[in-house]
N, C-alpha and C. Protein backbone atom coordinates (compact mmCIF):
# COMPACT_ATOMS: atom_id res chain seq x y z
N UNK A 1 78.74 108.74 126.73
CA UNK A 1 78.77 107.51 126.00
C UNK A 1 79.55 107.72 124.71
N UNK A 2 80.34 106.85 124.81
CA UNK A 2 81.38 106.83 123.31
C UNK A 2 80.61 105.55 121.93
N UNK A 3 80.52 106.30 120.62
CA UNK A 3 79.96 105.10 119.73
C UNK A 3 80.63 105.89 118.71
N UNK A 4 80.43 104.74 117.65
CA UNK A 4 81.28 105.01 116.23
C UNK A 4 80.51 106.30 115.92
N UNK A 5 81.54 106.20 114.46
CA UNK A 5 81.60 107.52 113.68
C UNK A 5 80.34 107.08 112.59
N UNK A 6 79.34 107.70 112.01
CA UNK A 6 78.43 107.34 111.36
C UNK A 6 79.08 108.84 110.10
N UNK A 7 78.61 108.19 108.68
CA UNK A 7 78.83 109.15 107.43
C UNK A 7 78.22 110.66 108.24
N UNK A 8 76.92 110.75 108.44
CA UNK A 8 75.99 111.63 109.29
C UNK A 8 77.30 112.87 109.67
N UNK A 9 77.88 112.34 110.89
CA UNK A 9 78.98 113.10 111.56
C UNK A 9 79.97 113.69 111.54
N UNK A 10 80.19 113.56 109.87
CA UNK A 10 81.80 113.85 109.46
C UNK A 10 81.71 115.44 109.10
N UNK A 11 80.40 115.90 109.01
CA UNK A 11 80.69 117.64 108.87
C UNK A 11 80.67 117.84 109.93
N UNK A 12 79.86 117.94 111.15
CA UNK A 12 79.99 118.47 112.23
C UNK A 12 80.75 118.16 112.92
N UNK A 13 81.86 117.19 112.57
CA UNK A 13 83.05 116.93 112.92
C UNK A 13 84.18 117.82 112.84
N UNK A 14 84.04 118.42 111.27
CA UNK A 14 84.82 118.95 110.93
C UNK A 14 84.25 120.90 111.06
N UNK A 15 83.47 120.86 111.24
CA UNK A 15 82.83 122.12 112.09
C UNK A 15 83.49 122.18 113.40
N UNK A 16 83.24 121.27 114.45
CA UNK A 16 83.63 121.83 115.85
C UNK A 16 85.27 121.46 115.16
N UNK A 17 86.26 120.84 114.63
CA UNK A 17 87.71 121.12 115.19
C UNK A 17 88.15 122.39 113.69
N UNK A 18 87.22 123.11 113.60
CA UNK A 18 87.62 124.10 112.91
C UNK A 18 87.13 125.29 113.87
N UNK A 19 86.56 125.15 115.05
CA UNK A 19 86.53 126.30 115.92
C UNK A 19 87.55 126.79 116.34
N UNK A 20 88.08 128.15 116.39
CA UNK A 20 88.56 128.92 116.38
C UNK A 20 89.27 128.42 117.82
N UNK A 21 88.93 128.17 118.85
CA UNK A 21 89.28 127.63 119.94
C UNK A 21 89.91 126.72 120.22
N UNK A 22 89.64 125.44 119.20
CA UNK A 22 89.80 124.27 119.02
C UNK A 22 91.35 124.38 118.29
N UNK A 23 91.38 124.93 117.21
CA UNK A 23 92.18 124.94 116.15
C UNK A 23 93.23 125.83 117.28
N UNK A 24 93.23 126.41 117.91
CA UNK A 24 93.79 127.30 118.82
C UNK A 24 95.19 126.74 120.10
N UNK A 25 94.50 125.69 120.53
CA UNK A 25 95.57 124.64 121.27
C UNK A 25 95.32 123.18 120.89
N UNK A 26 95.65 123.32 119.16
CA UNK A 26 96.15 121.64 118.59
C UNK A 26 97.64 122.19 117.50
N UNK A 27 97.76 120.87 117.23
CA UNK A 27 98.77 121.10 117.00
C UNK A 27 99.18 121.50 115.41
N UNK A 28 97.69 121.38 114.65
CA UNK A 28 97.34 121.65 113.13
C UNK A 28 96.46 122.99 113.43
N UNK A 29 96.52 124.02 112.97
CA UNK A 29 95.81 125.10 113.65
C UNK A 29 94.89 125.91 112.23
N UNK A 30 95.52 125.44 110.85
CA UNK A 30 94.35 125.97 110.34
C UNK A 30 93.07 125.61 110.06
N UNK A 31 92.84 126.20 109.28
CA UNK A 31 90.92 125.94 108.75
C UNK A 31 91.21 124.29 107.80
N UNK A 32 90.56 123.28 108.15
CA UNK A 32 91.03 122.12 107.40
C UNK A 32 89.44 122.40 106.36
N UNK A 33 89.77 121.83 105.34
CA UNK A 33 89.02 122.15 104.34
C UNK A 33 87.92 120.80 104.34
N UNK A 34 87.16 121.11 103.33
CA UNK A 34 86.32 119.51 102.99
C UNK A 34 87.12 118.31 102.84
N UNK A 35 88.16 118.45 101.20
CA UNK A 35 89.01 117.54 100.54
C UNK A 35 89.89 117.19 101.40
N UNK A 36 90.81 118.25 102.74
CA UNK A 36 91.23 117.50 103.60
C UNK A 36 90.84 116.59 104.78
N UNK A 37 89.22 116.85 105.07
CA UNK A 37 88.77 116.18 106.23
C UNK A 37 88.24 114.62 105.59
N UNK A 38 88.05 115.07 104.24
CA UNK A 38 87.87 113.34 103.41
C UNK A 38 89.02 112.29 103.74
N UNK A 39 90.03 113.02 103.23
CA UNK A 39 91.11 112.24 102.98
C UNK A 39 91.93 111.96 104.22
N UNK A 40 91.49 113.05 105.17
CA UNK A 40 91.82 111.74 106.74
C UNK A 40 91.21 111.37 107.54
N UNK A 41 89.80 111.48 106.93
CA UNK A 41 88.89 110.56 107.53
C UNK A 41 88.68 109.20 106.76
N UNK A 42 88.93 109.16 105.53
CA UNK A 42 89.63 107.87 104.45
C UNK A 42 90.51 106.87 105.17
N UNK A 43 92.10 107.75 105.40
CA UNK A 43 93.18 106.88 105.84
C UNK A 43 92.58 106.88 107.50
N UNK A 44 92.07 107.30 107.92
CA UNK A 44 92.23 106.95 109.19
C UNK A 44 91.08 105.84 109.92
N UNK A 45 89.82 106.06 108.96
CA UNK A 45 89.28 104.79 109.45
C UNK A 45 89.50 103.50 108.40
N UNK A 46 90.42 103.78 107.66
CA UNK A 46 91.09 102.20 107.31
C UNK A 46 92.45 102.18 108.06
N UNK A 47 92.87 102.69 108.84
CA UNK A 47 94.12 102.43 109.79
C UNK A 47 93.91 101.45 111.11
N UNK A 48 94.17 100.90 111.18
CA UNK A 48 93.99 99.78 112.50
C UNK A 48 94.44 100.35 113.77
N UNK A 49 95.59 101.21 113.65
CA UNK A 49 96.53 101.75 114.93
C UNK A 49 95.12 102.84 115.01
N UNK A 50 94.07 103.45 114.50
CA UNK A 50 93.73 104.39 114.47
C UNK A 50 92.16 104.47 114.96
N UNK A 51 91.69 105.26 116.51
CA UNK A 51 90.37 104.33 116.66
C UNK A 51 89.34 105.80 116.46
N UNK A 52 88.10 106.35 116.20
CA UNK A 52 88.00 107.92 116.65
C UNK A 52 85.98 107.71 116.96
N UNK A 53 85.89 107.91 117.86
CA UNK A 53 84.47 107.82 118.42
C UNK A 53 83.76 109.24 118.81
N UNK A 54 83.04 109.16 118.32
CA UNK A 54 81.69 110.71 118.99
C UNK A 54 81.29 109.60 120.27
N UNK A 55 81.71 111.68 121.51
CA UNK A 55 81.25 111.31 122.71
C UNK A 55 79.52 112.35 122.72
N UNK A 56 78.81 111.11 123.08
CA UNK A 56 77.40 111.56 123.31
C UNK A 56 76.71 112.35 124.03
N UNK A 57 76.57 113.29 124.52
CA UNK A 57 76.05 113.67 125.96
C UNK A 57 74.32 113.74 125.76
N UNK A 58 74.18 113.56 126.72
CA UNK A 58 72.81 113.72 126.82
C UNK A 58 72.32 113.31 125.76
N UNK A 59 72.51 112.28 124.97
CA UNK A 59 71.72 111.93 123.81
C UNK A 59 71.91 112.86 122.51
N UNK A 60 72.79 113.88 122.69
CA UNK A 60 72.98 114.71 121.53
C UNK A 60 75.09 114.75 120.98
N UNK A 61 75.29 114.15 119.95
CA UNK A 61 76.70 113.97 119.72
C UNK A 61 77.42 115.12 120.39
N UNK A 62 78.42 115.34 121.22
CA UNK A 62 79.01 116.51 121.40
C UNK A 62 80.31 116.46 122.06
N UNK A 63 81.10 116.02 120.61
CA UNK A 63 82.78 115.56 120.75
C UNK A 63 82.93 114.47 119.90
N UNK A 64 84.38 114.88 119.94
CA UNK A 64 85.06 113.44 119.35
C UNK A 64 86.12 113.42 119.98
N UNK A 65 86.42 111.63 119.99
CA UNK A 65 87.51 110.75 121.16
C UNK A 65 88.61 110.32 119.86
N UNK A 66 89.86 110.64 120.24
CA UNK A 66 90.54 109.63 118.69
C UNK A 66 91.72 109.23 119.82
N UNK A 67 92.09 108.01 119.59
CA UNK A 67 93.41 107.06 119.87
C UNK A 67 94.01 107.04 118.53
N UNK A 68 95.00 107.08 118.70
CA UNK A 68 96.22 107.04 117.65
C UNK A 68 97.37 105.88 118.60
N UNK A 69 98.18 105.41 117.56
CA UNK A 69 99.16 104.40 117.65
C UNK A 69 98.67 103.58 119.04
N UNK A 70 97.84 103.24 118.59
CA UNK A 70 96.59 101.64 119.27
C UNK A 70 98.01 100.62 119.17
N UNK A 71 98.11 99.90 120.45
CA UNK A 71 98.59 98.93 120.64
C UNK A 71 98.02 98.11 121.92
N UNK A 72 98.14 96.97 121.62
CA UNK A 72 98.36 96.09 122.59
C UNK A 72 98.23 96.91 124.23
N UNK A 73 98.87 97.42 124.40
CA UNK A 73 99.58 97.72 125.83
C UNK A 73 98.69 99.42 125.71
N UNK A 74 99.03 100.03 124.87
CA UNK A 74 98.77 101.71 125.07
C UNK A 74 98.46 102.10 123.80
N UNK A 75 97.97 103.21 124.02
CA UNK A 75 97.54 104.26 122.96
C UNK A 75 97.72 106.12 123.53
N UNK A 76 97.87 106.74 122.37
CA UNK A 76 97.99 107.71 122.56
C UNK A 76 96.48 108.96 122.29
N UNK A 77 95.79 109.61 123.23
CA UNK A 77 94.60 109.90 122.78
C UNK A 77 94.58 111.53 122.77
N UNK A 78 93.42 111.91 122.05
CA UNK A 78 92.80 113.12 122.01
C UNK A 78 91.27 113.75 121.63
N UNK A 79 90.87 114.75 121.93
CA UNK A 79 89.66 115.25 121.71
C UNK A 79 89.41 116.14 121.18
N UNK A 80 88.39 116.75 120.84
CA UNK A 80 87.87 118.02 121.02
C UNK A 80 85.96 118.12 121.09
N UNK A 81 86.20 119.10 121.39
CA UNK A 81 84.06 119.03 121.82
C UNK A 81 83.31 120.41 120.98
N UNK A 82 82.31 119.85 121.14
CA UNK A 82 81.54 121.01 120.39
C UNK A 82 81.36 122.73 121.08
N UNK A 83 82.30 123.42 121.13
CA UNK A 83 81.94 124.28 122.21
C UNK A 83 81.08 125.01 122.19
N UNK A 84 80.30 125.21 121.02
CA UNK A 84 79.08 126.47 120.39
C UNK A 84 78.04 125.50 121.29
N UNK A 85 77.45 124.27 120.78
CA UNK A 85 76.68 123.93 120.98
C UNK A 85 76.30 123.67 122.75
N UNK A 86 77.63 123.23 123.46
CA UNK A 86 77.61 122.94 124.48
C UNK A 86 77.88 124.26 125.54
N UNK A 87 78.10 125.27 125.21
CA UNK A 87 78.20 126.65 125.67
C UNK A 87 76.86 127.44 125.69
N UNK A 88 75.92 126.90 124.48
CA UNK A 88 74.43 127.32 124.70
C UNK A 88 73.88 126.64 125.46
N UNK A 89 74.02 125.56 125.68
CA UNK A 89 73.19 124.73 126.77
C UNK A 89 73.16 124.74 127.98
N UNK A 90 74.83 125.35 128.56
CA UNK A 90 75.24 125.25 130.01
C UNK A 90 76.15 124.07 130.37
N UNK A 91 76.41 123.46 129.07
CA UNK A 91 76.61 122.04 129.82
C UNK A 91 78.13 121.47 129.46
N UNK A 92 78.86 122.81 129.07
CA UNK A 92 80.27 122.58 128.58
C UNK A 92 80.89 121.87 129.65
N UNK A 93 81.33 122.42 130.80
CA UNK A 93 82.19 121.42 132.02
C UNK A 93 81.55 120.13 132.07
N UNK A 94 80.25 119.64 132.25
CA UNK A 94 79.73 118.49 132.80
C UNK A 94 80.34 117.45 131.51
N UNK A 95 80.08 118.18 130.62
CA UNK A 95 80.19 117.59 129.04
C UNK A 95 81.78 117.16 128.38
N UNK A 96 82.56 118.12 129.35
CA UNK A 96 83.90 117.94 129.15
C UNK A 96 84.38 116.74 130.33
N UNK A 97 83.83 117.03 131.28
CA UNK A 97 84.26 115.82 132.29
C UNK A 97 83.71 114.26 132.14
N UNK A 98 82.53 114.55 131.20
CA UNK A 98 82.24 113.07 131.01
C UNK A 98 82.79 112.70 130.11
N UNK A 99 83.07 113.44 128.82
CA UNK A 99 83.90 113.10 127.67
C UNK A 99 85.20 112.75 128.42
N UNK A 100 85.87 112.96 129.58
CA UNK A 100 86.96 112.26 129.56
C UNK A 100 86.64 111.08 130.71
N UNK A 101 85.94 111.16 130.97
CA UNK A 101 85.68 109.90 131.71
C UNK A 101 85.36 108.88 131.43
N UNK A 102 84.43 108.94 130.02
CA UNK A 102 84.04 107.76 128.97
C UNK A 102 85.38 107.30 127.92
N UNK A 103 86.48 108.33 127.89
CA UNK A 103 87.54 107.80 127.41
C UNK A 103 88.32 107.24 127.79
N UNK A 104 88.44 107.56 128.90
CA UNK A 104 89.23 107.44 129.77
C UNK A 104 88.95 105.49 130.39
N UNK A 105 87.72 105.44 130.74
CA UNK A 105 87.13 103.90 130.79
C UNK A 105 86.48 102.95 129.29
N UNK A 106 86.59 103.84 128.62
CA UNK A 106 86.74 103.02 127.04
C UNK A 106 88.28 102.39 127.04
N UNK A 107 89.30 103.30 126.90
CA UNK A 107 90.72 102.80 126.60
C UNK A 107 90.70 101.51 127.82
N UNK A 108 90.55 101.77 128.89
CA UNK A 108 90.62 100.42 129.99
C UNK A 108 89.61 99.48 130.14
N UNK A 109 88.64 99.44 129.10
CA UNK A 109 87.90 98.84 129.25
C UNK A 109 87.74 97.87 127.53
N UNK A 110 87.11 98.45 126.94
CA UNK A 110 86.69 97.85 125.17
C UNK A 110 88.13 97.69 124.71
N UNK A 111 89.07 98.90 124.71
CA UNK A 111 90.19 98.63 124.11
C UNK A 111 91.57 97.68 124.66
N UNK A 112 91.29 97.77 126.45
CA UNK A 112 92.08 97.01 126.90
C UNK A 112 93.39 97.32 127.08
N UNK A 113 93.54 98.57 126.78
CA UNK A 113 94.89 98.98 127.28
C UNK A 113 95.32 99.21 128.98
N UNK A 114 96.59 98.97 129.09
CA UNK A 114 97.40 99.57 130.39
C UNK A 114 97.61 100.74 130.45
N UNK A 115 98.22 101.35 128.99
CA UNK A 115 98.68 102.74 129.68
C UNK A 115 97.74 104.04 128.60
N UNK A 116 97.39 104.69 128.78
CA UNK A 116 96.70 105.99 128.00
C UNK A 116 97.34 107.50 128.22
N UNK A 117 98.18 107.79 127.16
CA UNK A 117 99.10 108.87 126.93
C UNK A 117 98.13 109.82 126.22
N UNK A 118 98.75 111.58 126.27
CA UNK A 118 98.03 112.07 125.00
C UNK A 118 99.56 113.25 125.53
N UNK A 119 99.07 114.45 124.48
CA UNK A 119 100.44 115.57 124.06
C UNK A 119 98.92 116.62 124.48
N UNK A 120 100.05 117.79 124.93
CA UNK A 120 99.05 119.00 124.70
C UNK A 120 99.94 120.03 125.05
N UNK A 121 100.08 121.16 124.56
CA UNK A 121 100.36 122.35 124.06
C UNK A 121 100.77 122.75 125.72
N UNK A 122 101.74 123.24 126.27
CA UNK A 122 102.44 123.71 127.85
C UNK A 122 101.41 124.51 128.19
N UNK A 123 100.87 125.58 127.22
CA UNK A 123 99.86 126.74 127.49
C UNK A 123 98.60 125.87 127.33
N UNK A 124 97.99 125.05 127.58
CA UNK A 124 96.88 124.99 127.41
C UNK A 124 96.59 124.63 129.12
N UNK A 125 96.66 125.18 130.04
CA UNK A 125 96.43 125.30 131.34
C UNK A 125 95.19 124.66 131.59
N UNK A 126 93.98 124.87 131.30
CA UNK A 126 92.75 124.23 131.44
C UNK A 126 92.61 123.01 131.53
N UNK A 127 93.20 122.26 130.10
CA UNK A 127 93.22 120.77 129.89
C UNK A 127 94.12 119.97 131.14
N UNK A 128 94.97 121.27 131.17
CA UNK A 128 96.03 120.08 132.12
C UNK A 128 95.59 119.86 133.46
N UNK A 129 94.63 120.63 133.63
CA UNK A 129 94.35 121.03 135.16
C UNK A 129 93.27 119.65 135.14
N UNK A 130 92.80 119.64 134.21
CA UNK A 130 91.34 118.37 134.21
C UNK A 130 92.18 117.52 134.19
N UNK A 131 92.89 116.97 133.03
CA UNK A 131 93.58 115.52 133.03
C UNK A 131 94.38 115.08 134.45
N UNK A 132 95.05 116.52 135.02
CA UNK A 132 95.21 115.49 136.22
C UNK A 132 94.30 115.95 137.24
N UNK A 133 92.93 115.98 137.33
CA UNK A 133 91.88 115.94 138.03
C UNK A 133 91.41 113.97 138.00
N UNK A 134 91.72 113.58 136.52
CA UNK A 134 91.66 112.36 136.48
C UNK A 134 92.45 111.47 136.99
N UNK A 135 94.04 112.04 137.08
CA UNK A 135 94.83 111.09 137.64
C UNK A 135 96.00 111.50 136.99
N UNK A 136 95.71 111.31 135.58
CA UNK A 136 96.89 111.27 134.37
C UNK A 136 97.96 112.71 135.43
N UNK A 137 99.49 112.03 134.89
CA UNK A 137 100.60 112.79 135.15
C UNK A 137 101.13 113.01 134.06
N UNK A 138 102.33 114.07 134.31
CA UNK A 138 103.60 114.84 133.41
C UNK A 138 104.24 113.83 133.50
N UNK A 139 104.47 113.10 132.15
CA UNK A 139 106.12 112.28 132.02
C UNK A 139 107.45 112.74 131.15
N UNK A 140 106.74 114.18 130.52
CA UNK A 140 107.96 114.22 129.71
C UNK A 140 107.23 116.05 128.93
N UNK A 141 108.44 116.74 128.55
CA UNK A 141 108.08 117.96 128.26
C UNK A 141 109.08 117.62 126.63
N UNK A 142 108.36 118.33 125.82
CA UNK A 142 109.57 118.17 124.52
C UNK A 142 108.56 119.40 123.63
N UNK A 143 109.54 119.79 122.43
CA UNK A 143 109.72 121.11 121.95
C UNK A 143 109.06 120.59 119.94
N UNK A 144 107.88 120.86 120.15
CA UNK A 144 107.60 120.74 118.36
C UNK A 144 107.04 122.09 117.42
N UNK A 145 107.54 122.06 116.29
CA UNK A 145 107.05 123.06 115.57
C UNK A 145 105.36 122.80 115.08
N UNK A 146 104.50 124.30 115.43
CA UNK A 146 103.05 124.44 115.39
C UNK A 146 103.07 125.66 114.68
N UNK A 147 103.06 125.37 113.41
CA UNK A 147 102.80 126.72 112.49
C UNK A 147 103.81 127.26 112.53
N UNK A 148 105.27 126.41 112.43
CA UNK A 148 106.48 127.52 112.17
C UNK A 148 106.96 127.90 113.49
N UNK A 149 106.31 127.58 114.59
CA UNK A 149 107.14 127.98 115.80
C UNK A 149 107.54 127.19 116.61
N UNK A 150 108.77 127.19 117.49
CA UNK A 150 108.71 126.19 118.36
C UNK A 150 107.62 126.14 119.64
N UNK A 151 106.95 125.03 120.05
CA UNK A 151 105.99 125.61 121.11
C UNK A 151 106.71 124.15 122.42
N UNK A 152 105.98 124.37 123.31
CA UNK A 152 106.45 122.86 124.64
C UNK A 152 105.26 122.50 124.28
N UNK A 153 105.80 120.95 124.51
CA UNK A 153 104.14 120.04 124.02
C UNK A 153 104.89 119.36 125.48
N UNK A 154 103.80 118.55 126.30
CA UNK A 154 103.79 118.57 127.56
C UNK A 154 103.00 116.63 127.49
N UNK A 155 103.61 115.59 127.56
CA UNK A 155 103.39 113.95 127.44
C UNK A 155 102.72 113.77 128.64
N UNK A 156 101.40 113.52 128.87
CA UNK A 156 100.61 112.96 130.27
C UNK A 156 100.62 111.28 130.01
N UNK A 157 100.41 110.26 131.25
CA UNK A 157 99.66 109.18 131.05
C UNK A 157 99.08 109.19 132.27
N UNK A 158 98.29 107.81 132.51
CA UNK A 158 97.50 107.38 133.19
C UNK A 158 97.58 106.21 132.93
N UNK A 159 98.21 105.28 133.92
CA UNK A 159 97.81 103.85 134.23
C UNK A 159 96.92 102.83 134.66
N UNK A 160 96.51 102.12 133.93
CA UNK A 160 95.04 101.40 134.33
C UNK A 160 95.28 101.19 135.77
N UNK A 161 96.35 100.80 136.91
CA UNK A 161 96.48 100.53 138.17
C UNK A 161 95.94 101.56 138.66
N UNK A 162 96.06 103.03 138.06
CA UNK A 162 96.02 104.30 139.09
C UNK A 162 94.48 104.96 138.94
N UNK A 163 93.66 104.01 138.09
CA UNK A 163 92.60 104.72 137.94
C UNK A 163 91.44 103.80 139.22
């Protein structure tokens, strides 16, 4: 289950995408500080193009969903999950597959989009293997700097027809 962001959530927000793992295949990779997780959690929930929801599992928060450049037609999305917490429990895969399944029918559903894009790192093999477990395909491979290096960032979508 996907629901807003409550004040409550914004450290353990910024706890899980400072895991070492997390920070590992995105595309900002250091330690983000307090003063920076204020200030884009500021601009970003006064941004309209900008949507970011905790996915719930089992009644306990574990993830966050963010759409970026929200339109009409599409959005571009991403995640990350709590992996400490959900690695003690057993319940990391179940927890990762519902987190994209509740996003995945949020964007086609509450938000109303057609098409749902996201970027992810060429090496991140895992993710890619799930997203197209969902459906989502490769539309496009392109080359961005991540800490000074060039890395392949790898464009999926998924069309509301194909789901």
């Amino acid at each position: 289950m996907l629901r807003d962001v409550r004040d409550d959530d914004l450290p353990v927000m910024r706890q899980w995408r400072n895991h070492p793992r997390v920070r590992g295949v995105s595309f900002t990779t250091h330690e983000i500080g307090a003063d920076e997780h204020a200030r884009w959690w500021a601009a970003t929930s006064a941004d309209a193009s900008r949507r970011v929801l905790i996915y719930d599992h089992d009644g306990t928060a574990a993830g966050v969903v963010t759409y970026a450049d929200l339109s009409p037609e599409s959005a571009l999305w991403g995640y990350y999950l709590d992996l400490d917490g959900l690695e003690r429990s057993g319940t990391l895969l179940r927890a990762w597959a519902g987190l994209e399944r509740a996003a995945i029918e949020h964007a086609f559903g509450p938000l109303g989009l057609s098409v749902l894009r996201g970027e992810l790192l060429a090496a991140n093999v895992p993710v890619m293997l799930l997203h197209r477990r969902f459906g989502f395909v490769e539309v496009g491979v392109h080359r961005r700097d991540v800490d000074g290096m060039p890395r392949d960032v790898v464009t999926i979508e998924l069309r509301r027809e194909h789901t």
